[in-house]
Protein backbone atom coordinates (compact mmCIF):
# COMPACT_ATOMS: atom_id res chain seq x y z
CA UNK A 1 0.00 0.00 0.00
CA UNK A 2 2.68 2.26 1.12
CA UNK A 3 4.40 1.58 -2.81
CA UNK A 4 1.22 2.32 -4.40
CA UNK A 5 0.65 5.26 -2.54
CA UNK A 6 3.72 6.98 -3.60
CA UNK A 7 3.49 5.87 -7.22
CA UNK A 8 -0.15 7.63 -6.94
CA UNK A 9 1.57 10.64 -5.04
CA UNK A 10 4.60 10.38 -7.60
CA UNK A 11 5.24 13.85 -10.28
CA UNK A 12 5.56 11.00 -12.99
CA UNK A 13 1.87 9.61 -12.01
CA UNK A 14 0.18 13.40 -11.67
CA UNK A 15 2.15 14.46 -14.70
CA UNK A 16 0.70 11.20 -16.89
CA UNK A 17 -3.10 11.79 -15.23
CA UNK A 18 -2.80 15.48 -16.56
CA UNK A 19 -2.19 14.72 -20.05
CA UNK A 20 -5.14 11.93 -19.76
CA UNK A 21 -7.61 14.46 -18.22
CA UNK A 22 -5.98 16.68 -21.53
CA UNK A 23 -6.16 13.83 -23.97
CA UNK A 24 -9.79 12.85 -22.46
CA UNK A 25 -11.24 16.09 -22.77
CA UNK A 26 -9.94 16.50 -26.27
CA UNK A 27 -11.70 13.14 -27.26
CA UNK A 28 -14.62 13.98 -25.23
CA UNK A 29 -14.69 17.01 -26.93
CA UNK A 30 -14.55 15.03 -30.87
CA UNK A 31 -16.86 12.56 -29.36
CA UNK A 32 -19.69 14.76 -28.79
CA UNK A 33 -19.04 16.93 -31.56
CA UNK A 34 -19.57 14.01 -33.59
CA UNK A 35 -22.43 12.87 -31.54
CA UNK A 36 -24.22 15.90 -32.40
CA UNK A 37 -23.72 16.24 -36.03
CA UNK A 38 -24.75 12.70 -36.04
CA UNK A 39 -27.90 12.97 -34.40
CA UNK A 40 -28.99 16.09 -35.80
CA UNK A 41 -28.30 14.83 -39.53
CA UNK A 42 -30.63 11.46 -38.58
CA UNK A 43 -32.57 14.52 -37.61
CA UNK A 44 -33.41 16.27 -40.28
CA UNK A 45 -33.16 13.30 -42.72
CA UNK A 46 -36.20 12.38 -40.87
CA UNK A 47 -37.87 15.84 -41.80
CA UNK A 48 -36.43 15.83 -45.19
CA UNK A 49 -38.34 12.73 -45.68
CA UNK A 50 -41.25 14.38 -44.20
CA UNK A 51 -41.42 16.97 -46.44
CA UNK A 52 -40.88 15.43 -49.74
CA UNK A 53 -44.03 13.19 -48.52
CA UNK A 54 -46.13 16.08 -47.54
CA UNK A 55 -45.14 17.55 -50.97
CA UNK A 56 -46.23 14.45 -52.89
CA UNK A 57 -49.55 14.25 -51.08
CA UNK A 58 -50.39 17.71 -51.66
CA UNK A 59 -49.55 17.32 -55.27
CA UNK A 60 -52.00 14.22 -55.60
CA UNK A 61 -54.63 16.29 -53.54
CA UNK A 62 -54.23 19.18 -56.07
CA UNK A 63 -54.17 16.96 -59.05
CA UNK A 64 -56.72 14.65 -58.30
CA UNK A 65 -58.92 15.75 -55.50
CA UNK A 66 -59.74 13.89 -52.60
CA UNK A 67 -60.14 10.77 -53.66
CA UNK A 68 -56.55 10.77 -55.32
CA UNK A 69 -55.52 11.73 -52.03
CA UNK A 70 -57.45 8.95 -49.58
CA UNK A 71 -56.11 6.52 -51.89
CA UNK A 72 -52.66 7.85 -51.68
CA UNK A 73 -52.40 7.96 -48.25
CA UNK A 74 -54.13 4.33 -47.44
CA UNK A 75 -50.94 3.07 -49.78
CA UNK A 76 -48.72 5.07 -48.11
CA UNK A 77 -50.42 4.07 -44.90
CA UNK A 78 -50.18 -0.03 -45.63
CA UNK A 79 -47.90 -1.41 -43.19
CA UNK A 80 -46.40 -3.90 -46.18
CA UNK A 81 -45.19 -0.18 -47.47
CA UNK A 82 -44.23 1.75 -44.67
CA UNK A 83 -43.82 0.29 -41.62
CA UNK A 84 -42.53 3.51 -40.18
CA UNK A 85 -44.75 6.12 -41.38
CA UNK A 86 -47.84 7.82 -39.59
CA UNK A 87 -50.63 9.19 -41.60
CA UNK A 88 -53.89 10.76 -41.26
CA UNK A 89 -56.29 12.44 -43.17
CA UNK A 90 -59.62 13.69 -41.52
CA UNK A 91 -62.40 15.64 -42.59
CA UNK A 92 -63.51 19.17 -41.01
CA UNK A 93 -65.53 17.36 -37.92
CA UNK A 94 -62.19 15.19 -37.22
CA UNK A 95 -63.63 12.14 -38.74
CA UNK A 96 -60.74 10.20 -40.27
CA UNK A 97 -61.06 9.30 -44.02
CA UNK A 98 -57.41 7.31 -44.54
CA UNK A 99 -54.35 6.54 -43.09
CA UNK A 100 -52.91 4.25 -39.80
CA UNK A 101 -54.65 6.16 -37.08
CA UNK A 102 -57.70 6.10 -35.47
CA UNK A 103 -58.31 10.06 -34.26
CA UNK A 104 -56.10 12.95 -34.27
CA UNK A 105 -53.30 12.47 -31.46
CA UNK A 106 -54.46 14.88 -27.98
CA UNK A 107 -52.37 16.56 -26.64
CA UNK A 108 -49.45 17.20 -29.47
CA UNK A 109 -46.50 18.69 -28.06
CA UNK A 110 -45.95 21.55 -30.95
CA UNK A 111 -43.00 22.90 -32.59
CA UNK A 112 -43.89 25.63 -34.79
CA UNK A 113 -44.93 23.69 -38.19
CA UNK A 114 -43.89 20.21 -36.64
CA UNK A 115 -45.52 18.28 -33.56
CA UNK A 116 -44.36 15.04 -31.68
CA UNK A 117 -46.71 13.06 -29.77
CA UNK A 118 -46.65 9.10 -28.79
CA UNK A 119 -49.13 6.65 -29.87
CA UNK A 120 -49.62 3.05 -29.51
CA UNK A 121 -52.70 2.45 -31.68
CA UNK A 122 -51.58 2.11 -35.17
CA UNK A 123 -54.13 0.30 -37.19
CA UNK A 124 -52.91 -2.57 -38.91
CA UNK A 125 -50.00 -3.13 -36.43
CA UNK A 126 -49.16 -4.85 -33.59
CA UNK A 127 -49.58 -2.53 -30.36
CA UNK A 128 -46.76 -0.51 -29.57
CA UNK A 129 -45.44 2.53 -28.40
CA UNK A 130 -44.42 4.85 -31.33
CA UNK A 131 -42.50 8.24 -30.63
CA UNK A 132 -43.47 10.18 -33.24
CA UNK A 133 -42.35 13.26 -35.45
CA UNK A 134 -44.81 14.39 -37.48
CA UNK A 135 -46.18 17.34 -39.73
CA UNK A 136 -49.80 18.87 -40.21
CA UNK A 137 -50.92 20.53 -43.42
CA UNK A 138 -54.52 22.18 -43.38
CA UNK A 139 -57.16 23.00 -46.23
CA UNK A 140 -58.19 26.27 -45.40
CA UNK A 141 -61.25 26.16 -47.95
CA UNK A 142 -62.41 22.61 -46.97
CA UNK A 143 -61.38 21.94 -43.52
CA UNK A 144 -59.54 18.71 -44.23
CA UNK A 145 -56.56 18.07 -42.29
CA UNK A 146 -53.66 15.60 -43.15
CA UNK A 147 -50.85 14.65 -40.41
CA UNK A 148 -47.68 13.02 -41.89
CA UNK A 149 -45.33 11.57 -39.18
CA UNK A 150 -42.41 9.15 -39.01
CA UNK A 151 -41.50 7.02 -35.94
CA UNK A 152 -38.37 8.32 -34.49
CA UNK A 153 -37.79 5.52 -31.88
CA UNK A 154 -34.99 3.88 -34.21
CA UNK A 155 -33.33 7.16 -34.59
CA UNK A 156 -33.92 8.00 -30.64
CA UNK A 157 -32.51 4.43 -30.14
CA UNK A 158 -29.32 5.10 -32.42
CA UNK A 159 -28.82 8.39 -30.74
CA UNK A 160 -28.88 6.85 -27.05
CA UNK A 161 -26.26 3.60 -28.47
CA UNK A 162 -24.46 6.20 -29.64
CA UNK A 163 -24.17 8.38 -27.06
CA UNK A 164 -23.39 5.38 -24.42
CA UNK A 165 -20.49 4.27 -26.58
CA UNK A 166 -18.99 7.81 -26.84
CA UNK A 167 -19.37 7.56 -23.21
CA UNK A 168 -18.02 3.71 -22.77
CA UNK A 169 -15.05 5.11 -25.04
CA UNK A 170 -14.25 8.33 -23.38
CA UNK A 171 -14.38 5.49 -20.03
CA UNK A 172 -11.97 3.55 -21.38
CA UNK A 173 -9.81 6.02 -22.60
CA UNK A 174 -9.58 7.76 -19.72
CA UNK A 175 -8.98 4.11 -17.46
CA UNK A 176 -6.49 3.04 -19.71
CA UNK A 177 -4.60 6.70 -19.66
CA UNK A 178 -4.15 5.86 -16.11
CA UNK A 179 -3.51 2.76 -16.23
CA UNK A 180 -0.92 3.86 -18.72
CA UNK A 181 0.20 6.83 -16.23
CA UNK A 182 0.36 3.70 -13.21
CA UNK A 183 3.07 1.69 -15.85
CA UNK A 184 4.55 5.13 -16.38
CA UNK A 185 5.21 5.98 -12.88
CA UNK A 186 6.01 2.45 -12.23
CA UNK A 187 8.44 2.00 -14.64
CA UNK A 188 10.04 5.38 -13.96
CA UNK A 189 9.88 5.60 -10.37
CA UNK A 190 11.89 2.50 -10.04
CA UNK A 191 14.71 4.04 -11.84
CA UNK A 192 14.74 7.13 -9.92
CA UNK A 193 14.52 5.07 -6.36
CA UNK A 194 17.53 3.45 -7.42
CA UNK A 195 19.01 6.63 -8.12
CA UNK A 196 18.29 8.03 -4.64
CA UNK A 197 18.86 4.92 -2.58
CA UNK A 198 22.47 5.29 -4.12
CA UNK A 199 22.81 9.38 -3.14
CA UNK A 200 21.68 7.63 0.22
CA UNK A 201 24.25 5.18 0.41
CA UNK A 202 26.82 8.14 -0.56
CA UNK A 203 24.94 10.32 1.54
CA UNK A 204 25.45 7.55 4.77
CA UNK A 205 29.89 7.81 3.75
CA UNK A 206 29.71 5.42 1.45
CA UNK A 207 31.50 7.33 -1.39
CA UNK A 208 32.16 4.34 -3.76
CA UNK A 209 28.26 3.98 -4.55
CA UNK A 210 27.24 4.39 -7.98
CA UNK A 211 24.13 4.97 -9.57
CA UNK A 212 22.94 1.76 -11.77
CA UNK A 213 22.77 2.17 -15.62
CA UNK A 214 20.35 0.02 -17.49
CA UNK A 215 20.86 1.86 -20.84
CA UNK A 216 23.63 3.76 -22.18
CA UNK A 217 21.17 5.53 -25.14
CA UNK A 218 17.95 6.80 -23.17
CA UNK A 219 17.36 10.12 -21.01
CA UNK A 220 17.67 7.85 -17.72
CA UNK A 221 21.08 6.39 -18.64
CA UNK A 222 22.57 9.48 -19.92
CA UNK A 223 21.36 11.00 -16.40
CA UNK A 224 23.00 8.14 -14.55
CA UNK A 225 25.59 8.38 -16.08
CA UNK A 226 26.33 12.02 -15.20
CA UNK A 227 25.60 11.31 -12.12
CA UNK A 228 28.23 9.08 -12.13
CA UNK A 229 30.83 11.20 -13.32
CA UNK A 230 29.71 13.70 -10.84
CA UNK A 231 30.34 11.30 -7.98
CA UNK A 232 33.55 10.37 -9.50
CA UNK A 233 34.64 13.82 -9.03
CA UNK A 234 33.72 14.23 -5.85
CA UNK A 235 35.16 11.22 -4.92
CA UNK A 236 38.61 12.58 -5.71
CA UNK A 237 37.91 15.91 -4.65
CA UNK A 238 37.28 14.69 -1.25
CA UNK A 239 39.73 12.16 -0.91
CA UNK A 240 42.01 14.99 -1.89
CA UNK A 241 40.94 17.54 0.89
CA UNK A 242 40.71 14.48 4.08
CA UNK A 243 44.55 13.98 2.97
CA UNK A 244 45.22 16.69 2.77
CA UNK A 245 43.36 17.88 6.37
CA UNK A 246 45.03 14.42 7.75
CA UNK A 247 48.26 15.30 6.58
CA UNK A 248 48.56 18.87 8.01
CA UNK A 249 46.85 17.40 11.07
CA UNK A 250 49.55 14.93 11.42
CA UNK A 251 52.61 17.53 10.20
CA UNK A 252 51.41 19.74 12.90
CA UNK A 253 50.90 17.65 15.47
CA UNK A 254 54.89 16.56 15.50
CA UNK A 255 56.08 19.83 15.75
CA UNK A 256 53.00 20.65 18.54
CA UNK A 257 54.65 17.50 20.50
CA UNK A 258 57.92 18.23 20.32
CA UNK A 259 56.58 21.45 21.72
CA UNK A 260 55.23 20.58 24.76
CA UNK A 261 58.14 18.55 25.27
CA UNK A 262 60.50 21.24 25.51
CA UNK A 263 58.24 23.36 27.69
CA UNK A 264 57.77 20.49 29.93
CA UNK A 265 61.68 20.49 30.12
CA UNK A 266 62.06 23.92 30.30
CA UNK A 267 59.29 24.19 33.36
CA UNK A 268 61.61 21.31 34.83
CA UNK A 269 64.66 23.18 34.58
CA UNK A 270 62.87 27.02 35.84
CA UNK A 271 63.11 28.33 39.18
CA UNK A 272 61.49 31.41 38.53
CA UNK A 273 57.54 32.11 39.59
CA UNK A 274 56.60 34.30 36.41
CA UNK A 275 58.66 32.07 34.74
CA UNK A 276 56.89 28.79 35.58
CA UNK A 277 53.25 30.58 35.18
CA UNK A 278 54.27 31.47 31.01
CA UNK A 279 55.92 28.05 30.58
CA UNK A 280 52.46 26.57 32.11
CA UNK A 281 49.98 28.71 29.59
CA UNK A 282 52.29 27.93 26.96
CA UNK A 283 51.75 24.27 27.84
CA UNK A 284 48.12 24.45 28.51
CA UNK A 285 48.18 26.43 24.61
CA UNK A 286 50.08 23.13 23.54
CA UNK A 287 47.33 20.94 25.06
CA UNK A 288 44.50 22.28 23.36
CA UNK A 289 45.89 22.51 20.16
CA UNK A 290 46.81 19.02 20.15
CA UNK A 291 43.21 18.47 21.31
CA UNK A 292 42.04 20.18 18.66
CA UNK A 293 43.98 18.27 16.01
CA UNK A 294 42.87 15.12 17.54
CA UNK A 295 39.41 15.93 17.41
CA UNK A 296 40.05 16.78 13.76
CA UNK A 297 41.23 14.15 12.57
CA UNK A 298 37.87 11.89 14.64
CA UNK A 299 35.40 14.25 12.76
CA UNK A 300 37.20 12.96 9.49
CA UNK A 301 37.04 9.71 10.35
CA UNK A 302 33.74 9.96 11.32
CA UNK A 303 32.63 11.58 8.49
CA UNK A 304 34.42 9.01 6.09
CA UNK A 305 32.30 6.84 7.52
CA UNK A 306 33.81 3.64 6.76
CA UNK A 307 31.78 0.53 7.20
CA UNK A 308 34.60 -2.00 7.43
CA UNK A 309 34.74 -1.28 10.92
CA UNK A 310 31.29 -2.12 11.59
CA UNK A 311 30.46 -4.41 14.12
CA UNK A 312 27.81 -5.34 16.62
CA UNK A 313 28.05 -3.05 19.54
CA UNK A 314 27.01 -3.30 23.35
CA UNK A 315 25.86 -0.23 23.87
CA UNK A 316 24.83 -0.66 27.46
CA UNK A 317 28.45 -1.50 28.00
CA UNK A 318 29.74 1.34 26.41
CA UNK A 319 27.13 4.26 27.97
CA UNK A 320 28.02 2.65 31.08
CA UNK A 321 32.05 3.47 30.48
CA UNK A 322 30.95 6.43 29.67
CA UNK A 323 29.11 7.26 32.72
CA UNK A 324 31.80 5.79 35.24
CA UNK A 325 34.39 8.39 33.38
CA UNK A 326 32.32 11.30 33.86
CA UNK A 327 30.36 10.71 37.03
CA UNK A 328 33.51 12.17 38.99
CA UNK A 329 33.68 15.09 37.20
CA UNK A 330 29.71 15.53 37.97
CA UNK A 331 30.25 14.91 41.57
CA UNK A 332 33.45 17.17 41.78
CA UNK A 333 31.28 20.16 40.04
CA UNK A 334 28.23 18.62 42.58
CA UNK A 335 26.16 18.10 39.83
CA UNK A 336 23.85 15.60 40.59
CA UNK A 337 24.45 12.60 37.64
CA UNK A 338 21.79 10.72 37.20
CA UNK A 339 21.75 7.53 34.28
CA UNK A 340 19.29 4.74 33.26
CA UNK A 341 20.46 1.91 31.06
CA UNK A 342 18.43 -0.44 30.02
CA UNK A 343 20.14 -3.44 29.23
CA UNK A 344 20.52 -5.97 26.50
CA UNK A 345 20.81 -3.19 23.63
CA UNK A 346 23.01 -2.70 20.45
CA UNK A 347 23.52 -1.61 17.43
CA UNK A 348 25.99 -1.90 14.30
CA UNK A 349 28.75 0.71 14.10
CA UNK A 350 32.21 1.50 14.96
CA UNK A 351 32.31 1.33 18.49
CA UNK A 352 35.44 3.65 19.24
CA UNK A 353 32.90 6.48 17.39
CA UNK A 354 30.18 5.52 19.12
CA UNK A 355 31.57 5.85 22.70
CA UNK A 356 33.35 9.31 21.23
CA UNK A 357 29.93 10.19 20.55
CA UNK A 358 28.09 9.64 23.95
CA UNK A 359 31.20 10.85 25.48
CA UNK A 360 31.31 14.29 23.72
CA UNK A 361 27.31 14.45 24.86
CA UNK A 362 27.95 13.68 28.46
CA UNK A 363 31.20 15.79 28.81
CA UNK A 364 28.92 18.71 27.31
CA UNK A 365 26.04 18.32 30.12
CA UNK A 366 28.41 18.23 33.05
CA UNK A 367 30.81 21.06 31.38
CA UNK A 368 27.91 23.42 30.86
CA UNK A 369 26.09 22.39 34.30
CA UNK A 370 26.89 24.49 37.18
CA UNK A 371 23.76 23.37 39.25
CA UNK A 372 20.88 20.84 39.33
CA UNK A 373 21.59 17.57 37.13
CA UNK A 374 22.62 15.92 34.28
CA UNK A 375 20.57 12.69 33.27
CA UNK A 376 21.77 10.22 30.58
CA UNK A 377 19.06 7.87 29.29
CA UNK A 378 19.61 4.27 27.33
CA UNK A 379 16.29 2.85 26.78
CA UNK A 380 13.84 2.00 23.47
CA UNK A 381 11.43 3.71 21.40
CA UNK A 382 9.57 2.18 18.59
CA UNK A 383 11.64 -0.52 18.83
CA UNK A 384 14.94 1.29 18.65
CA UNK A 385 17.59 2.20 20.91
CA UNK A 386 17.64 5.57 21.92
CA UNK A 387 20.57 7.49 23.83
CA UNK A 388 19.93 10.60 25.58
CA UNK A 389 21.47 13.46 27.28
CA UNK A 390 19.30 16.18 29.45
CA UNK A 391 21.01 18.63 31.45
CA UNK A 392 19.68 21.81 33.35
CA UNK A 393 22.27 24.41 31.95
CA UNK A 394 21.58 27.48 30.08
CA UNK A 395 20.43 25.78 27.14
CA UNK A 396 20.76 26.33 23.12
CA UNK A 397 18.60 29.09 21.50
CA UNK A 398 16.11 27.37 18.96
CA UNK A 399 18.44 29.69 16.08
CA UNK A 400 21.73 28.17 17.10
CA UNK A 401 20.81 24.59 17.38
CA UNK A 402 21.56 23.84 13.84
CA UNK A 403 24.80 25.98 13.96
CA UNK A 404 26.20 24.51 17.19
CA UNK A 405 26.65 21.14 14.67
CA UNK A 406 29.18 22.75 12.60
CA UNK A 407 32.93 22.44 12.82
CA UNK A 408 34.41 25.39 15.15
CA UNK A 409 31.28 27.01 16.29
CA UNK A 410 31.46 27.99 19.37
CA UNK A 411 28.34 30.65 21.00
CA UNK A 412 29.66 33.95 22.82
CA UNK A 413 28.27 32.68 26.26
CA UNK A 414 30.93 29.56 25.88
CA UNK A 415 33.81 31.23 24.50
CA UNK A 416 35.54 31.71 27.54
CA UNK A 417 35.46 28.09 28.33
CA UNK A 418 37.76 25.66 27.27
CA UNK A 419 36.99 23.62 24.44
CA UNK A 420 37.28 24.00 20.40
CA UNK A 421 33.42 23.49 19.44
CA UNK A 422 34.22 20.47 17.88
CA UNK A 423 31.89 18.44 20.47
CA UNK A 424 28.54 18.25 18.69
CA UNK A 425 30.12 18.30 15.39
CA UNK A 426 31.73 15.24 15.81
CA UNK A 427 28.54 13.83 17.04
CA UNK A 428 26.73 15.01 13.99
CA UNK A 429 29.42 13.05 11.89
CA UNK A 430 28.72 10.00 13.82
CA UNK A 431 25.09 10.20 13.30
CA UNK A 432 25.65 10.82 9.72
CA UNK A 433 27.93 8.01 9.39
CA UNK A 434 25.67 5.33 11.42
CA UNK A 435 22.50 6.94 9.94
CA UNK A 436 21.37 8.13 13.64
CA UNK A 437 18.94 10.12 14.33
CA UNK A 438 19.91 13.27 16.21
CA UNK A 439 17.71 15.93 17.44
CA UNK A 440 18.54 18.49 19.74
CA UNK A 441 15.85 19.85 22.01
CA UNK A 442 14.67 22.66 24.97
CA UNK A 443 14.42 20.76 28.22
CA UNK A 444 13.13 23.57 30.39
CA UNK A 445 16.00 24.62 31.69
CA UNK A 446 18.67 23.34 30.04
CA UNK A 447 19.53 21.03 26.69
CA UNK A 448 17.95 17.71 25.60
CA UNK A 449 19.95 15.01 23.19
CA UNK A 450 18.53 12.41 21.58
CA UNK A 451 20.75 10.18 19.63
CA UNK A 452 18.36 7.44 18.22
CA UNK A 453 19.96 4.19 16.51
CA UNK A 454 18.44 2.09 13.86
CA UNK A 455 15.85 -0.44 15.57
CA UNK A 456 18.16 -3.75 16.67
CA UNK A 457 16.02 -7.39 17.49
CA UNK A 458 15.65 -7.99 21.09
CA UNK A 459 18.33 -9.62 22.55
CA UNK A 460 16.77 -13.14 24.61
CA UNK A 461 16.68 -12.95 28.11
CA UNK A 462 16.47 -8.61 27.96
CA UNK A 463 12.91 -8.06 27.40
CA UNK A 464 11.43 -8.07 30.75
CA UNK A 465 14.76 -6.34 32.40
CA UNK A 466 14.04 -3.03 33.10
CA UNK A 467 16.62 0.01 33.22
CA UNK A 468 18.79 0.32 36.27
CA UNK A 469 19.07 4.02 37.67
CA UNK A 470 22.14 5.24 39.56
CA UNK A 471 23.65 8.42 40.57
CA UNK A 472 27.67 8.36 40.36
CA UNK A 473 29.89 8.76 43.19
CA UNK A 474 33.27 10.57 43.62
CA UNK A 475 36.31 9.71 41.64
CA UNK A 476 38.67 10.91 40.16
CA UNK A 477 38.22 13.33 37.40
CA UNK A 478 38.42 12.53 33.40
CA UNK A 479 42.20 12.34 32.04
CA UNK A 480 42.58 14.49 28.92
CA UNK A 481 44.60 11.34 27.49
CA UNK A 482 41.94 9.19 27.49
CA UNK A 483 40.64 7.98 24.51
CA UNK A 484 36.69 8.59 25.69
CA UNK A 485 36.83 12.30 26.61
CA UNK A 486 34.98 14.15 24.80
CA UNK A 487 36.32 17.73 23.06
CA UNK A 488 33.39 20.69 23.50
């Protein structure tokens, strides 16, 4: 249903029902045209014919009185002659002298020299219902009247056949123009849905996508193949920029180390106070450059996204890592740190990412918490594993939520603190490289995270285990070393 619904919805599907309703009102239009030159021709054959007898009976009247004309229209009237023809002559009191009727038809419903009435009392004839068309001519001198008619009912009968077939084949042209449109959209949609599930595939990291080509000669296959090119170039292009940002990252990083070295040694080797206190910002300068490269260089990776390193992941095992190294940081800053982990859930990804990732969340809360708490859920929503962060700091503004995702950003308010806003933007390359959901969130005060993973099976044994809460004790505080801290 869902498939037919967007082949229905599709541009292809309301582009091929517009040229129908075009097309069908165009033949609708020729049908009916034709349906009215049609009947009106049967139309006025009818009164043509009519005429010419009216003509011929008045000439026999003129030529040979009455009698000539009672015994012209009792011939006329025999039903071995004329089966479809009315007649009737009468005399100035109405009584009828000749022809197929018995009395002069009451009421006749007139149309200026022509009337049309329905009889079913033909002499002569078996009884039946006649629609009929007739004509009236009138001896002014005499009185006698003579009605010439013709049943119509064949021609009202050929009219309504014809009209219901213009109709059946304006019906069918019409159902087959969609049906046509349904193959249309069909045919085409499936091309371009393989064409977008690739962009999504290159869209997830996975730059070595290409889009399928079917046909080398048609619109579709010289589009694919542009495409194609196009993602060839970009290919490059970005290959050429991450070694580029790798290799600076790694040139300056040597020189950086060697650095620090030799203001560790020269701290070692100082005596003086003022001296010791430059050496020490100089070092501390070191330190977060080097952070900063590091964290570089995990945003490329992360956006690189390379699926060779996929594997199942615990992810209860790694949020709880997580927590343990930041709960003494929370407790030192006595911020209350609060989690909930709900056990037996996972997900496929690079797990060294994915603990970067819930670290650079958590480090975030506690760094931007001076009071109140920090609360870091693992639980399941729809059937997917959801990780999230809620803190009661100052918050994002609803206009800087998207910008806080980008490389460097950094808002005044957090500018003075340490950190090279390369926190969430790592996170955002995770997400984009593990096809996360991540939305970020008011939570009245303060921020709300939600990193939500692809939906995983159940593990056995984990569905009637419910989350454990815990708030984390003292400890000592998160090493800048270690592989899990997360860079703001």
């Amino acid at each position: 249903m869902k498939r037919l619904a967007r082949i229905f919805g599709s541009f292809t599907f309301r582009l091929a029902l517009t040229y129908t309703l075009v097309f069908g009102a165009s033949v609708g239009g020729l049908f009916y045209f034709v349906f009215w030159t049609t009947s009106g021709f049967a139309e006025r054959q009818v009164e043509a014919t009519i005429n010419a007898e009216i003509t011929s009976l008045g000439e026999s009247y003129g030529s040979g009185g009455l009698s000539s004309l009672i015994l012209a229209v009792n011939r006329r009237a025999s039903p071995n002659v004329n089966r479809d023809g009315i007649y009737l002559l009468v005399d100035s009191l109405g009584t009828p002298l000749a022809g197929n009727l018995r009395n002069w038809p009451q009421p006749v419903e007139t149309d200026d020299l022509w009337i049309n009435f329905s009889i079913n009392d033909l002499r002569g004839a078996e009884p039946a219902l006649a629609d009929v068309r007739a004509r009236q001519l009138l001896d002014p001198q005499t009185g006698i009247r003579l009605l010439v008619g013709r049943d119509v009912r064949e021609a009202r009968d050929f009219r309504k056949l014809l009209l219901d077939s213009l109709n059946i084949g304006l019906a069918a042209t019409l159902a087959l123009g969609v049906f046509g449109g349904f193959i249309f959209s069909r045919t085409v949609m499936g091309r371009v849905e393989s064409i977008t599930r690739t962009c999504r595939r290159i869209m997830s990291g996975d730059l070595a996508q290409r889009v399928p080509v079917r046909r080398h000669n048609d619109e579709m296959g010289e589009l694919a193949d542009s495409i194609n090119a196009m993602l060839d170039q970009i290919e490059r292009l970005m290959k050429g920029m991450r070694q580029v940002s790798e290799s600076v990252a790694h040139d300056l990083r040597t020189p950086l180390t060697r650095l620090r070295s030799r203001l560790e040694s020269a701290l070692r080797r100082s005596t003086d106070v003022s001296e010791r206190e430059f050496i020490e910002a100089a070092l501390a300068d070191a330190d977060s450059l080097l952070a900063t490269f590091a964290a570089l260089l995990r945003v490329a990776r992360a956006e690189a996204g390379a699926k060779s390193n996929f594997v199942e992941v615990d992810l209860h095992a790694i949020a709880e890592d997580v927590a343990d190294l930041y709960g003494p940081l929370a407790e030192e800053k006595d911020v209350n740190f609060v989690t909930r982990f709900e056990p037996g859930l996972s997900a496929r990804g690079d797990p060294n990412l994915i603990a970067q990732a819930l670290a650079n969340l958590i480090d975030n809360a506690v760094k931007y918490t001076d009071k109140g708490s920090v609360t870091a859920v693992l639980t399941r929503q729809d059937g997917c594993p959801v990780f999230i962060v809620a803190d009661t700091g100052p918050g994002i503004p609803d206009g800087f939520k998207d910008k806080v995702l980008e490389r460097l950003f950094r808002m005044e308010e957090s500018r003075t603190s340490p950190g090279s806003g390369l926190g969430l933007s790592l996170v955002a390359a995770v997400a984009k490289s593990h096809a996360l959901g991540l939305k970020l969130e008011d939570n009245t005060p303060g921020l709300r995270v939600t990193l939500k993973f692809p939906p995983v099976p159940v593990a056995s044994g984990d569905k009637d285990k419910k989350p454990a809460a815990k708030s984390q004790g003292a400890g000592p505080a998160p090493s800048k070393a270690s592989p899990a801290a997360g860079v703001a």
